[in-house]
Structures are given as structure tokens and as C-alpha cells.
PDB file of N, CA and C in Angstrom:
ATOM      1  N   UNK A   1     -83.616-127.204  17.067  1.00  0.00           N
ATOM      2  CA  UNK A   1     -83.108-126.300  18.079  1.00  0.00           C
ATOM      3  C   UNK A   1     -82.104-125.326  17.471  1.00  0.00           C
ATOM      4  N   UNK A   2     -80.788-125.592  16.568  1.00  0.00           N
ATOM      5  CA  UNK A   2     -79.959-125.008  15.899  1.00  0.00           C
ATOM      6  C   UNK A   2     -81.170-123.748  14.849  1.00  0.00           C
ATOM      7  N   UNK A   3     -81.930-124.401  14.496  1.00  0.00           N
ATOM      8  CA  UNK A   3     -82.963-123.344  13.533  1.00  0.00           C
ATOM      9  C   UNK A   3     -83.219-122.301  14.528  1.00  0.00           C
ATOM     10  N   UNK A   4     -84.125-122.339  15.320  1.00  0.00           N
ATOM     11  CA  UNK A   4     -84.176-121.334  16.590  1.00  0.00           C
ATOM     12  C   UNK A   4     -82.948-120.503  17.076  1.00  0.00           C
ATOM     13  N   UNK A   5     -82.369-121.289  17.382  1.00  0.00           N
ATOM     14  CA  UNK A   5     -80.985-120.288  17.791  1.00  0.00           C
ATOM     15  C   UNK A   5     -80.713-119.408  16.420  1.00  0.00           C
ATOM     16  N   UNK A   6     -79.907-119.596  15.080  1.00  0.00           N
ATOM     17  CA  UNK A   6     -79.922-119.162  13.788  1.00  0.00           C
ATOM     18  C   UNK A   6     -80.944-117.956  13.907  1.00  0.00           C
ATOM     19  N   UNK A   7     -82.354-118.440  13.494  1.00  0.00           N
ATOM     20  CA  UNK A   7     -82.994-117.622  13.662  1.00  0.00           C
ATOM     21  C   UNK A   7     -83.324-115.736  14.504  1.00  0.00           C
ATOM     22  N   UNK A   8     -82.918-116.212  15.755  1.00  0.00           N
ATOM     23  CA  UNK A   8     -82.993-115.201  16.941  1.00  0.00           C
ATOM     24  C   UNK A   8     -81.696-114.531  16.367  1.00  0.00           C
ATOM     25  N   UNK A   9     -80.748-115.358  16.337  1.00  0.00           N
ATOM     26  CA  UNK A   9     -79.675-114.180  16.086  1.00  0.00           C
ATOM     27  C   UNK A   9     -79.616-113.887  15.023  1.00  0.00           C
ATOM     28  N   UNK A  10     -80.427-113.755  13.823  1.00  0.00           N
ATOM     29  CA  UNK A  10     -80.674-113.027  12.612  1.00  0.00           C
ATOM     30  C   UNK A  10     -81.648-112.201  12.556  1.00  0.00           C
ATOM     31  N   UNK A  11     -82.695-112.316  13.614  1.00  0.00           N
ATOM     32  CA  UNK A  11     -83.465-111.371  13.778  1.00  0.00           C
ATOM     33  C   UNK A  11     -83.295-110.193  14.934  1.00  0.00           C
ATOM     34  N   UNK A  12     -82.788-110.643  15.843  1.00  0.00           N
ATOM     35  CA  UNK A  12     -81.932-109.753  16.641  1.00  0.00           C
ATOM     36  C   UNK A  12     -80.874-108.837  16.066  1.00  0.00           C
ATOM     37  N   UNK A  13     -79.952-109.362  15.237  1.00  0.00           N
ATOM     38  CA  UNK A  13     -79.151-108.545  14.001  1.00  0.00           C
ATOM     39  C   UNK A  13     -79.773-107.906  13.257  1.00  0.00           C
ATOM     40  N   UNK A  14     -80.819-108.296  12.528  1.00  0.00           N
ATOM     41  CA  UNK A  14     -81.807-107.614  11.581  1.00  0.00           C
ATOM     42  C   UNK A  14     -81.646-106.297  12.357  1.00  0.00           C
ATOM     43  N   UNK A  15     -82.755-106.200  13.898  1.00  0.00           N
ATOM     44  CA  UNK A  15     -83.441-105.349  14.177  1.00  0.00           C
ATOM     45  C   UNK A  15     -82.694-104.036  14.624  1.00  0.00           C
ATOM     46  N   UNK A  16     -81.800-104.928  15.157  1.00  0.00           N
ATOM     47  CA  UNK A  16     -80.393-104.074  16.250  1.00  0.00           C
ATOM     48  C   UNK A  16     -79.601-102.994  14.880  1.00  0.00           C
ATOM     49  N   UNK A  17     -79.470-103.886  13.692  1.00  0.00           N
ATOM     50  CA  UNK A  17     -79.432-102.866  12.832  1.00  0.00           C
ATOM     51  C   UNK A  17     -80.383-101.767  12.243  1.00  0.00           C
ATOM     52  N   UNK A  18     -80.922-102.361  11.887  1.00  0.00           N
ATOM     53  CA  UNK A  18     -82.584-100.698  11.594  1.00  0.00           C
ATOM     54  C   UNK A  18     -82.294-100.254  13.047  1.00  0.00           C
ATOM     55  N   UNK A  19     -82.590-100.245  13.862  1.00  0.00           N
ATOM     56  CA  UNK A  19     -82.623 -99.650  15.015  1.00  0.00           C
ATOM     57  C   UNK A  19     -81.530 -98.304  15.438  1.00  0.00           C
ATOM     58  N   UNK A  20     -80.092 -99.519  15.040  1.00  0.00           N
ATOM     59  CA  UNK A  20     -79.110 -98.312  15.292  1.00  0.00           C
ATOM     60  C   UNK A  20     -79.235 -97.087  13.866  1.00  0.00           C
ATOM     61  N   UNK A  21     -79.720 -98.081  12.567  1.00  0.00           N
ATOM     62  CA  UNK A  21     -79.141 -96.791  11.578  1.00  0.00           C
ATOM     63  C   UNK A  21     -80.362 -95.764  11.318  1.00  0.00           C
ATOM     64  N   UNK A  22     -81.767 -96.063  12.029  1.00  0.00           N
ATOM     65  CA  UNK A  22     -83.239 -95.597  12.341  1.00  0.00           C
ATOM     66  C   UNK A  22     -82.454 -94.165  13.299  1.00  0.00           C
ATOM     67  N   UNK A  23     -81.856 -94.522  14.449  1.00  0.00           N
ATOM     68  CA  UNK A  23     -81.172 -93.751  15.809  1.00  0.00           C
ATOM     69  C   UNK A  23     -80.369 -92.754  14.990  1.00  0.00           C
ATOM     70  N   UNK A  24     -79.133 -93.136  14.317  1.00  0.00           N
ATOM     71  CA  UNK A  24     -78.279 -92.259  13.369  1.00  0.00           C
ATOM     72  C   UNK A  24     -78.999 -91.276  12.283  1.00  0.00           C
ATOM     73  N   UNK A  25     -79.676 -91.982  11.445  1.00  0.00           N
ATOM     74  CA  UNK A  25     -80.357 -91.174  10.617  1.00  0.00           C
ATOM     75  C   UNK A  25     -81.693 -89.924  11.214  1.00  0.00           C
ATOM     76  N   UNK A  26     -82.349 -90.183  11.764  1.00  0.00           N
ATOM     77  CA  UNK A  26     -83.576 -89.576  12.569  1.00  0.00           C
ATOM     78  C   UNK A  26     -83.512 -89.227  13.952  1.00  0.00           C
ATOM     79  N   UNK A  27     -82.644 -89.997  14.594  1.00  0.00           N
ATOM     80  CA  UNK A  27     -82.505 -89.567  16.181  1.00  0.00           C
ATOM     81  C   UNK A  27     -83.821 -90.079  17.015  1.00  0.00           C
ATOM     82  N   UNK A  28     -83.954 -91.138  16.321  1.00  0.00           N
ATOM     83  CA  UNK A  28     -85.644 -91.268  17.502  1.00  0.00           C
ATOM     84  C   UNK A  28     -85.314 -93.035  16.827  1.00  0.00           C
ATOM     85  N   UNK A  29     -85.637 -93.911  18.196  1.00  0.00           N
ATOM     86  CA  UNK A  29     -85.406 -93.546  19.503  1.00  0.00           C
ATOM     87  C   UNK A  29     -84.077 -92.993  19.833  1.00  0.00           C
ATOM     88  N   UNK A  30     -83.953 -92.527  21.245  1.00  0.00           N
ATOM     89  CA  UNK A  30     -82.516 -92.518  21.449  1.00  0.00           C
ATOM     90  C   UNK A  30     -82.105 -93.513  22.350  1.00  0.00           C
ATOM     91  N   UNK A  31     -80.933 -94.040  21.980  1.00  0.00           N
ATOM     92  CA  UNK A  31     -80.251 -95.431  22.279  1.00  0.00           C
ATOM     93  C   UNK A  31     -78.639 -95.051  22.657  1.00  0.00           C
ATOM     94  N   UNK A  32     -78.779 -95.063  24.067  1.00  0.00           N
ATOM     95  CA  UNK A  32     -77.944 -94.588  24.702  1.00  0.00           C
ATOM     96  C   UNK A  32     -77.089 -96.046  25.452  1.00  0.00           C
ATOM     97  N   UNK A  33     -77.582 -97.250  25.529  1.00  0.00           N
ATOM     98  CA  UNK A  33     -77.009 -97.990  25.937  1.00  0.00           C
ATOM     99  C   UNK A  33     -76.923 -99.253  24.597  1.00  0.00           C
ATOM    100  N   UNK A  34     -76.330-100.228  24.760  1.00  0.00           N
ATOM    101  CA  UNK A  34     -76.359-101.771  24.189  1.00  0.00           C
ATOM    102  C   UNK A  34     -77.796-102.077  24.913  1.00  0.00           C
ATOM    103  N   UNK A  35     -77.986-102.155  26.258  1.00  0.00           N
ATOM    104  CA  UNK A  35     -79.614-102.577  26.428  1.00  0.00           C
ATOM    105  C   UNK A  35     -80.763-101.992  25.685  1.00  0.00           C
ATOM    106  N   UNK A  36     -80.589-101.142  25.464  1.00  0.00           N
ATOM    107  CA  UNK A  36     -82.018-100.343  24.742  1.00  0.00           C
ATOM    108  C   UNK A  36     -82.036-100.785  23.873  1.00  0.00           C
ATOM    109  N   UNK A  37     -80.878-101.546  22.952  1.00  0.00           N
ATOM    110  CA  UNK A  37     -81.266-101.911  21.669  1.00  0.00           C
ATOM    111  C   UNK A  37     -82.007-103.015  21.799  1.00  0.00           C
ATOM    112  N   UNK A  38     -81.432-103.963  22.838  1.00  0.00           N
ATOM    113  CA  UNK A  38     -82.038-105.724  23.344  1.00  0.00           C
ATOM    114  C   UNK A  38     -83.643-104.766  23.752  1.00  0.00           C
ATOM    115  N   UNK A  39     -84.070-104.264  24.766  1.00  0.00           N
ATOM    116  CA  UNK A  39     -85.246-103.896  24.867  1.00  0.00           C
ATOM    117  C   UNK A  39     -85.952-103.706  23.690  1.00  0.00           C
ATOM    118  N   UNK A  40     -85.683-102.238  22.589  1.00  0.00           N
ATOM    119  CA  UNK A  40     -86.261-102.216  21.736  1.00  0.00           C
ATOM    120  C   UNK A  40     -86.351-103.364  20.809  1.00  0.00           C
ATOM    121  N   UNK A  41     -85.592-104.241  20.809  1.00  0.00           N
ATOM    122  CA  UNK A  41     -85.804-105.218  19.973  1.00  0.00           C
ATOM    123  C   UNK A  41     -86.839-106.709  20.556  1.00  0.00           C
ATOM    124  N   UNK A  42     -86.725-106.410  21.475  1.00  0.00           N
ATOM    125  CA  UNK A  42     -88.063-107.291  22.585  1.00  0.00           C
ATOM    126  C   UNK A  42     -89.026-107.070  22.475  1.00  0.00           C
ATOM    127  N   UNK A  43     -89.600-105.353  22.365  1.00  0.00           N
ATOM    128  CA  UNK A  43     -90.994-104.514  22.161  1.00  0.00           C
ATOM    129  C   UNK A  43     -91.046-105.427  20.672  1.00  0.00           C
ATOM    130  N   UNK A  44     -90.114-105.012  19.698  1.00  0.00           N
ATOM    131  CA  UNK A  44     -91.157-105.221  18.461  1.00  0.00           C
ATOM    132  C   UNK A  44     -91.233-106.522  18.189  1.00  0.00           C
ATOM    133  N   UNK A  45     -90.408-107.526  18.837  1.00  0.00           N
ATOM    134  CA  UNK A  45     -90.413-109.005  18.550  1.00  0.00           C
ATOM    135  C   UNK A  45     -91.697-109.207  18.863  1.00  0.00           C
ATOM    136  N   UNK A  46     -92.062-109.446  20.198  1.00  0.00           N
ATOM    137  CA  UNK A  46     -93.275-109.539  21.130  1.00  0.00           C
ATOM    138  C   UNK A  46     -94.374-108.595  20.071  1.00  0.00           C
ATOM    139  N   UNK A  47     -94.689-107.600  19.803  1.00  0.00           N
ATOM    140  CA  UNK A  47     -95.292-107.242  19.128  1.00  0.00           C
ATOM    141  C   UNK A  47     -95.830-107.890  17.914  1.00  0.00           C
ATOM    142  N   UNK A  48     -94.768-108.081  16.552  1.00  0.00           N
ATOM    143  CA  UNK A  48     -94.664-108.670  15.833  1.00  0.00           C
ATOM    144  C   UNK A  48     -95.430-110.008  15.908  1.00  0.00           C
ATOM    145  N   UNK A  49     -94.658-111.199  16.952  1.00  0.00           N
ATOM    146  CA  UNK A  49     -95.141-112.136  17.366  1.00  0.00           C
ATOM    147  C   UNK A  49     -96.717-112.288  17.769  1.00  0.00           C
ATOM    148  N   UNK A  50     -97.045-111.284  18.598  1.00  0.00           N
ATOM    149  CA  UNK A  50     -98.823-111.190  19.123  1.00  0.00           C
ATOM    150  C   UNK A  50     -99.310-110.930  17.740  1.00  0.00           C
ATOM    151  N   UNK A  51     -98.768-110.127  16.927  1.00  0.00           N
ATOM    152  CA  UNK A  51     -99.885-110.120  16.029  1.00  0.00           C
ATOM    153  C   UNK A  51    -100.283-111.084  14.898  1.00  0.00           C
ATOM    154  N   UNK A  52     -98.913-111.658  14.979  1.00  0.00           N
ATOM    155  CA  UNK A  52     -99.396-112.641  13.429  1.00  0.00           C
ATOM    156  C   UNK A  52     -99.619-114.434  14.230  1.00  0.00           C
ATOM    157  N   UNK A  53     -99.882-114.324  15.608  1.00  0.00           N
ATOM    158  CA  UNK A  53    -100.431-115.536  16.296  1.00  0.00           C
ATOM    159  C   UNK A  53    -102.024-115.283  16.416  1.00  0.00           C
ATOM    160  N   UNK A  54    -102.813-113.947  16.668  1.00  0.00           N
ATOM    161  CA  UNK A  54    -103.422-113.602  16.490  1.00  0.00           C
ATOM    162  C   UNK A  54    -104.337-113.321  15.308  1.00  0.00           C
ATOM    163  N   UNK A  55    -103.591-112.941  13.783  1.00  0.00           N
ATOM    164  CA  UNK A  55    -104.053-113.039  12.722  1.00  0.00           C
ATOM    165  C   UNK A  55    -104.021-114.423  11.848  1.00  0.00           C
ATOM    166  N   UNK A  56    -103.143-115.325  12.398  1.00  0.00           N
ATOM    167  CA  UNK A  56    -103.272-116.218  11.497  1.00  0.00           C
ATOM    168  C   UNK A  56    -104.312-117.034  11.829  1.00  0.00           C
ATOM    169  N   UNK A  57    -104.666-117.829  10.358  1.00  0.00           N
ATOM    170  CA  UNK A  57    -105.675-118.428  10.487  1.00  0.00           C
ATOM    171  C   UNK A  57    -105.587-119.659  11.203  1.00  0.00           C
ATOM    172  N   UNK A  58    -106.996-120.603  11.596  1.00  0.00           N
ATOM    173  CA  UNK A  58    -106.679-121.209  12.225  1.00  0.00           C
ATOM    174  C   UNK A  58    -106.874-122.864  11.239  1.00  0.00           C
ATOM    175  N   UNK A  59    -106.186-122.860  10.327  1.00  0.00           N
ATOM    176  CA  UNK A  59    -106.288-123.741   9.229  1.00  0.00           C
ATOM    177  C   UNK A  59    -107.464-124.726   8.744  1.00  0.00           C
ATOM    178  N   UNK A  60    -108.233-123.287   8.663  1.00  0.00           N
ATOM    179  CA  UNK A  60    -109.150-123.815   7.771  1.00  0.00           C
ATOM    180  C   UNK A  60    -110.575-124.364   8.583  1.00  0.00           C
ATOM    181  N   UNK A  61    -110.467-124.463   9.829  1.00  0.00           N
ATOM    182  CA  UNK A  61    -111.306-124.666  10.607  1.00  0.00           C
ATOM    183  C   UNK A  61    -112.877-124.667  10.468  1.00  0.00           C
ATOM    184  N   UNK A  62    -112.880-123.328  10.187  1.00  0.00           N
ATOM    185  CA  UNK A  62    -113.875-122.925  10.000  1.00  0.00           C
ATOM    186  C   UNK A  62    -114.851-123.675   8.407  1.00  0.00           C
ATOM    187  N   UNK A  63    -114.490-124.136   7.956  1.00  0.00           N
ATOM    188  CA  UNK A  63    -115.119-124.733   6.772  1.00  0.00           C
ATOM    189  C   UNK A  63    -116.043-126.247   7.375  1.00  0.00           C
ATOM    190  N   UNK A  64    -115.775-126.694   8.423  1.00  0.00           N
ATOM    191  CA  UNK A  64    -116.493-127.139   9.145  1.00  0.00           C
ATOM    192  C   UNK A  64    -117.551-127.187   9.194  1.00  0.00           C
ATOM    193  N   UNK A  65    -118.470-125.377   9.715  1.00  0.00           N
ATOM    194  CA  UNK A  65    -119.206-125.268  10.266  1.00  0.00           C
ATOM    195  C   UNK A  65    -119.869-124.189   9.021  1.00  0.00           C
ATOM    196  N   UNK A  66    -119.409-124.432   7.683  1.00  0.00           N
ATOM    197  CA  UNK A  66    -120.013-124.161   6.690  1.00  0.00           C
ATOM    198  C   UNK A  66    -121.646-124.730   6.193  1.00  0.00           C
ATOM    199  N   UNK A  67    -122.693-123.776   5.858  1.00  0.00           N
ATOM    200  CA  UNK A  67    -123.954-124.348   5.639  1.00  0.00           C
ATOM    201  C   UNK A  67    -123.956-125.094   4.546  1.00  0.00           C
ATOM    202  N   UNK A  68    -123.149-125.308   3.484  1.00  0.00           N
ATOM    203  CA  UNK A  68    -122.996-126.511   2.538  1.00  0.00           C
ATOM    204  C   UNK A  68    -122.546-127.565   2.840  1.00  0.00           C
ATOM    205  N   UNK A  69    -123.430-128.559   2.793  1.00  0.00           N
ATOM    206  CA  UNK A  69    -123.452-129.939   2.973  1.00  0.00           C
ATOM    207  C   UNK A  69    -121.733-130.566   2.811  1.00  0.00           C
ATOM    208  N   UNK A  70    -121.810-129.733   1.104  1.00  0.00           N
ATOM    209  CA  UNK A  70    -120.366-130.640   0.361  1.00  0.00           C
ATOM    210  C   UNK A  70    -119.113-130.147   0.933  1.00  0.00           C
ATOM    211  N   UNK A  71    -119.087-129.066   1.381  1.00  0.00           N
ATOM    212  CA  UNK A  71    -118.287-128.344   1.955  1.00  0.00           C
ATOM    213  C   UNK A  71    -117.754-128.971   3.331  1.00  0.00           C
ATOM    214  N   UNK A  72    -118.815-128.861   3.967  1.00  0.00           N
ATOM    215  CA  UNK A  72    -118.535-129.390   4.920  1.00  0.00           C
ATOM    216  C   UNK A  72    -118.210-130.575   5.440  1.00  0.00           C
ATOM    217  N   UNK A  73    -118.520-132.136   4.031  1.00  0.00           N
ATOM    218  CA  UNK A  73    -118.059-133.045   3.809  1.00  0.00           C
ATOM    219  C   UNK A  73    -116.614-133.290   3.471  1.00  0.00           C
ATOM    220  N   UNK A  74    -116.315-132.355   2.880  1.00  0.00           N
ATOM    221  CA  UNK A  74    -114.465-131.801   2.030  1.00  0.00           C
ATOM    222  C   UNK A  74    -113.418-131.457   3.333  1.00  0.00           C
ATOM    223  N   UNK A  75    -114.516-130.586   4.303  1.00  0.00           N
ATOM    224  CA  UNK A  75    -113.562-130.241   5.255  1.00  0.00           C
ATOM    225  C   UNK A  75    -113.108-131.717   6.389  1.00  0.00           C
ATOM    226  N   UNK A  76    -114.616-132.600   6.840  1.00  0.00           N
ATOM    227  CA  UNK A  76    -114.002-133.657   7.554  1.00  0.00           C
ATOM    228  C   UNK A  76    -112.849-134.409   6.855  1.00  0.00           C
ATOM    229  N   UNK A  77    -113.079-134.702   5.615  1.00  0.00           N
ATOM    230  CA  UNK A  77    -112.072-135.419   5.140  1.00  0.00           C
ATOM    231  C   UNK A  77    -110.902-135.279   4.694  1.00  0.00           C
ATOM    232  N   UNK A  78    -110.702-133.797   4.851  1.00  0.00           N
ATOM    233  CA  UNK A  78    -109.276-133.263   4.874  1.00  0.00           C
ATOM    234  C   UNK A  78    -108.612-133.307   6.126  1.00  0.00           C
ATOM    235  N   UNK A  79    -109.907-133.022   7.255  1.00  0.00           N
ATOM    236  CA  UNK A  79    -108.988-132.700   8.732  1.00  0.00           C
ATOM    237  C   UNK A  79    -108.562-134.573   9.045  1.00  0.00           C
ATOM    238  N   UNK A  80    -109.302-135.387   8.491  1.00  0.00           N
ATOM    239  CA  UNK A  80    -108.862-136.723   8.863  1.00  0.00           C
ATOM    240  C   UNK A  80    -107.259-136.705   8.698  1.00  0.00           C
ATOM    241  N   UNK A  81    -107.072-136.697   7.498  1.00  0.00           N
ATOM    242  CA  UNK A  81    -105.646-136.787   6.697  1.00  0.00           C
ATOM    243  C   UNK A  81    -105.033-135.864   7.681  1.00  0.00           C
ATOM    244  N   UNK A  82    -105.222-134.443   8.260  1.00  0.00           N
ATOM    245  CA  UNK A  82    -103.682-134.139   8.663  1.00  0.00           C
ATOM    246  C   UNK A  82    -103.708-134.939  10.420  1.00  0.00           C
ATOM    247  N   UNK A  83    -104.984-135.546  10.781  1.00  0.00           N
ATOM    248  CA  UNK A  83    -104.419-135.980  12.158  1.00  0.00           C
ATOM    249  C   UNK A  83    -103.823-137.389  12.366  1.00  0.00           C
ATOM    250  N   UNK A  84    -103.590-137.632  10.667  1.00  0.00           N
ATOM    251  CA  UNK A  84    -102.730-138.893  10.680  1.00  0.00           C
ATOM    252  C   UNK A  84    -100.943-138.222  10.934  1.00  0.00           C
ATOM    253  N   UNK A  85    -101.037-137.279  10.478  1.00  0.00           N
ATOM    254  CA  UNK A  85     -99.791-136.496  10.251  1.00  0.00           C
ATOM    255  C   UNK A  85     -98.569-136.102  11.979  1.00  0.00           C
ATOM    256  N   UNK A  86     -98.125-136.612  12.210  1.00  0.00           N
ATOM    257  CA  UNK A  86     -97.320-136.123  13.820  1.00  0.00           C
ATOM    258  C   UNK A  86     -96.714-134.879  13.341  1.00  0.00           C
ATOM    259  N   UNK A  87     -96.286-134.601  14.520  1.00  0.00           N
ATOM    260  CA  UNK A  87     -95.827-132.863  14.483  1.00  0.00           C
ATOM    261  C   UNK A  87     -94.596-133.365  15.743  1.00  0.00           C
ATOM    262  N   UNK A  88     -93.447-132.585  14.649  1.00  0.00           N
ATOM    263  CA  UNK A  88     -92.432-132.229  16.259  1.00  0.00           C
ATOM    264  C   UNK A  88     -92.576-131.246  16.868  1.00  0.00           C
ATOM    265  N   UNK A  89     -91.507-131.201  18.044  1.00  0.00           N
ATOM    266  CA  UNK A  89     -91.632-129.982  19.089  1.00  0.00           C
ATOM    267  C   UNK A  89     -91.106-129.049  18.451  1.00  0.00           C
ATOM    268  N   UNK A  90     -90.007-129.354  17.173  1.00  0.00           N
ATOM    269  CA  UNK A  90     -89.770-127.792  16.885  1.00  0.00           C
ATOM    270  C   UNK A  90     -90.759-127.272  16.014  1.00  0.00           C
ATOM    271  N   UNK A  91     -91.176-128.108  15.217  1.00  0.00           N
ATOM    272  CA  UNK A  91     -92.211-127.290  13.886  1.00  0.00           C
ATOM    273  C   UNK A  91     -93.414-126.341  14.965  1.00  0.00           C
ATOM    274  N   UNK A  92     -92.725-125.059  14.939  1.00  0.00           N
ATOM    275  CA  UNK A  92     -93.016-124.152  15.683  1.00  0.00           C
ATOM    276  C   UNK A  92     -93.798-122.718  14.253  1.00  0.00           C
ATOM    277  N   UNK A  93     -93.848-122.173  14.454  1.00  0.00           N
ATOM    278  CA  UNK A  93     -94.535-120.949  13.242  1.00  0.00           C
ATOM    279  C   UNK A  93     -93.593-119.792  13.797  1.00  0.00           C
ATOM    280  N   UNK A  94     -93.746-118.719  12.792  1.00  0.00           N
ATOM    281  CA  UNK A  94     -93.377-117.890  12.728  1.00  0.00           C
ATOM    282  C   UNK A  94     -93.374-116.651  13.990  1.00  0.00           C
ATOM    283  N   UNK A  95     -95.160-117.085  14.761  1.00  0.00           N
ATOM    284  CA  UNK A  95     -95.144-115.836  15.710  1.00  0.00           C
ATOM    285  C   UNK A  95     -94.077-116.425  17.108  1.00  0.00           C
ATOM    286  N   UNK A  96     -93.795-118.037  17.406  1.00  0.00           N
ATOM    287  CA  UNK A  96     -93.326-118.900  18.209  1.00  0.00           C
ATOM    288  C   UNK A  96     -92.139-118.566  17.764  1.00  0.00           C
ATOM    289  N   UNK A  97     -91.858-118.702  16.618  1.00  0.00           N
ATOM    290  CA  UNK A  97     -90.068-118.176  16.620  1.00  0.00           C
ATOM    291  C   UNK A  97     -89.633-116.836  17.219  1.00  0.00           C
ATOM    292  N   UNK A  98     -90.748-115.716  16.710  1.00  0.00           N
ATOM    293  CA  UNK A  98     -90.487-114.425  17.104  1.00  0.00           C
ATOM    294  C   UNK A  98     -90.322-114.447  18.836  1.00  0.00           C
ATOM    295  N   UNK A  99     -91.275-115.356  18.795  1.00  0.00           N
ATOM    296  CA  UNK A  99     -91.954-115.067  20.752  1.00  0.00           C
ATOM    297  C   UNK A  99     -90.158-115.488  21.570  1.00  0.00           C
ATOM    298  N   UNK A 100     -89.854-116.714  20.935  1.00  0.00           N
ATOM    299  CA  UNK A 100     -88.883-117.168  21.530  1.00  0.00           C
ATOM    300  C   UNK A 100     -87.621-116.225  21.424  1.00  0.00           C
ATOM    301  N   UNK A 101     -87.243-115.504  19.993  1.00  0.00           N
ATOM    302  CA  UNK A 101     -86.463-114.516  19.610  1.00  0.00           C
ATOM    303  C   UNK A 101     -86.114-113.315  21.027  1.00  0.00           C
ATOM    304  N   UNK A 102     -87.552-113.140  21.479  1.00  0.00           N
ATOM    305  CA  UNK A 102     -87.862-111.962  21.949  1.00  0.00           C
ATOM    306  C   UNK A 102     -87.283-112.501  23.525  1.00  0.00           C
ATOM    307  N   UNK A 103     -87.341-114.035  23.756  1.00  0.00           N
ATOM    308  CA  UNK A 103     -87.018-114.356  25.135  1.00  0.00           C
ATOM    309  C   UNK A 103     -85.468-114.166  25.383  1.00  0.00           C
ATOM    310  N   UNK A 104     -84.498-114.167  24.279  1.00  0.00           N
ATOM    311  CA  UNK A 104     -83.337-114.411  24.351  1.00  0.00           C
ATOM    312  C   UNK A 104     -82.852-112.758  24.099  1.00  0.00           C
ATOM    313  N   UNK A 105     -83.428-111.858  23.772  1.00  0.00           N
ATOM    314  CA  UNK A 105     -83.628-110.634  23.688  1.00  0.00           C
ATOM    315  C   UNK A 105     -84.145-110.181  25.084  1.00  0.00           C
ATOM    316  N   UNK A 106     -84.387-110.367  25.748  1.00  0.00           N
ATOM    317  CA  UNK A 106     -85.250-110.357  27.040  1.00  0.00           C
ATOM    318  C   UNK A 106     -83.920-110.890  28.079  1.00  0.00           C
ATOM    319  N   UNK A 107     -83.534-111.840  27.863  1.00  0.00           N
ATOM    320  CA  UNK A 107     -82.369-112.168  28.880  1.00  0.00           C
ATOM    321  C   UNK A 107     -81.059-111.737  28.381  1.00  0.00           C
ATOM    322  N   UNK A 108     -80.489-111.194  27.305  1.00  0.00           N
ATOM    323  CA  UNK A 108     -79.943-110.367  27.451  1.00  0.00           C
ATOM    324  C   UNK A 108     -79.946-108.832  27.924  1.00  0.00           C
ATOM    325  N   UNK A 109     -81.365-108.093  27.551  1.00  0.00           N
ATOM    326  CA  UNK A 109     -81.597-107.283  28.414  1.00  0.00           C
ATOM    327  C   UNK A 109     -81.373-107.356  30.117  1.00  0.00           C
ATOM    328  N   UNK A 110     -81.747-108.220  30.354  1.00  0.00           N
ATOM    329  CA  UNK A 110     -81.519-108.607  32.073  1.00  0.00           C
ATOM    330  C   UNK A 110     -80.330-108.709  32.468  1.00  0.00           C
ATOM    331  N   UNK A 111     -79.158-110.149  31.767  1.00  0.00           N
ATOM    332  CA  UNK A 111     -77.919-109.663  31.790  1.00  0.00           C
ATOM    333  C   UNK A 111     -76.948-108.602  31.379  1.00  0.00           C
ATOM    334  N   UNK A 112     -77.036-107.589  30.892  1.00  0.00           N
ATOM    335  CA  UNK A 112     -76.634-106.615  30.196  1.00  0.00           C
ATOM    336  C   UNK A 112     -77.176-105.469  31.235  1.00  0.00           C
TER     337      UNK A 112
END
């Protein structure tokens, strides 16, 4: 949970900075309030996030349904091994961190 929190507010800092020195240097966007920055930084989280939940692979899956016999022998016996493996609630990925980033970016927009 502490990783998540860390996280958001380093990427929220990240962005809020390019953003303001993007605004100073070029004038686009214009960022006339503290909210616009939480907004703009929601657009590209959410953005960000859709796309690399979307592009990533889906580990390997697909080797499954490969027309080689051996192949497709390699793949059952790998997927055995990771469903011995548990998973916590946080081991979350990268587009889930963003997504969540973007929620706390999102409710400050609202409060703000």
C-alpha cells in the first residue's frame, strides 16, 4: 500500500512538473488553475495506463495454441509452475499503478 501511495506522488510530481515547465516554456496548455494541472495529469495517467494494459502481453499465453507439438508441451509445463505461485493484492503492474495514480489525481481534482 505505502508503494502505491510513493508511487502516485512521484508520478503526479513527475507530471505536474513537465506540465508546468511544458506551460512556461511553450504556453500550451494553458494552466490557469492548481486543478488543471490534477486534470491534465489524470488525462495522461489514464491514457498512459489504457495503453500499456492493452499492449502488454498476456504472458505468454499464446504458445499454447502453437501448431508445434513441443511447443506446446513447454508451454503446459511452464503454466503449471506459475499456478503453484500465489499472488498478493498489491503485486499490481504498471498500467494498475498508473490507473490508481490517476484516481488520486482525479479526487484531488474534485476536491480542489
Amino acid at each position: 500500500m505505502l508503494r502505491i501511495v510513493i508511487f502516485s506522488l512521484v508520478v503526479n510530481g513527475l507530471i505536474t512538473a513537465v506540465l508546468f515547465l511544458s506551460e512556461r516554456v511553450f504556453g500550451v496548455p494553458e494552466l490557469l488553475y492548481l486543478d488543471d494541472y490534477f486534470f491534465f495529469a489524470l488525462i495522461i495517467q489514464w491514457l498512459l495506463s489504457s495503453i500499456l494494459l492493452v499492449a502488454k502481453p498476456g504472458r505468454e499465453r499464446y504458445l499454447k495454441h502453437s501448431p508445434y507439438k513441443a511447443t506446446r508441451a513447454a508451454a503446459s509445463m511452464a503454466s503449471d509452475a506459475d499456478e503453484r505461485e500465489t499472488q498478493t493484492n498489491f503485486d499490481v503492474g504498471l498500467s494498475m499503478l498508473l490507473f490508481i495514480s490517476g484516481g488520486f489525481s482525479l479526487l484531488a481534482c474534485i476536491v480542489l
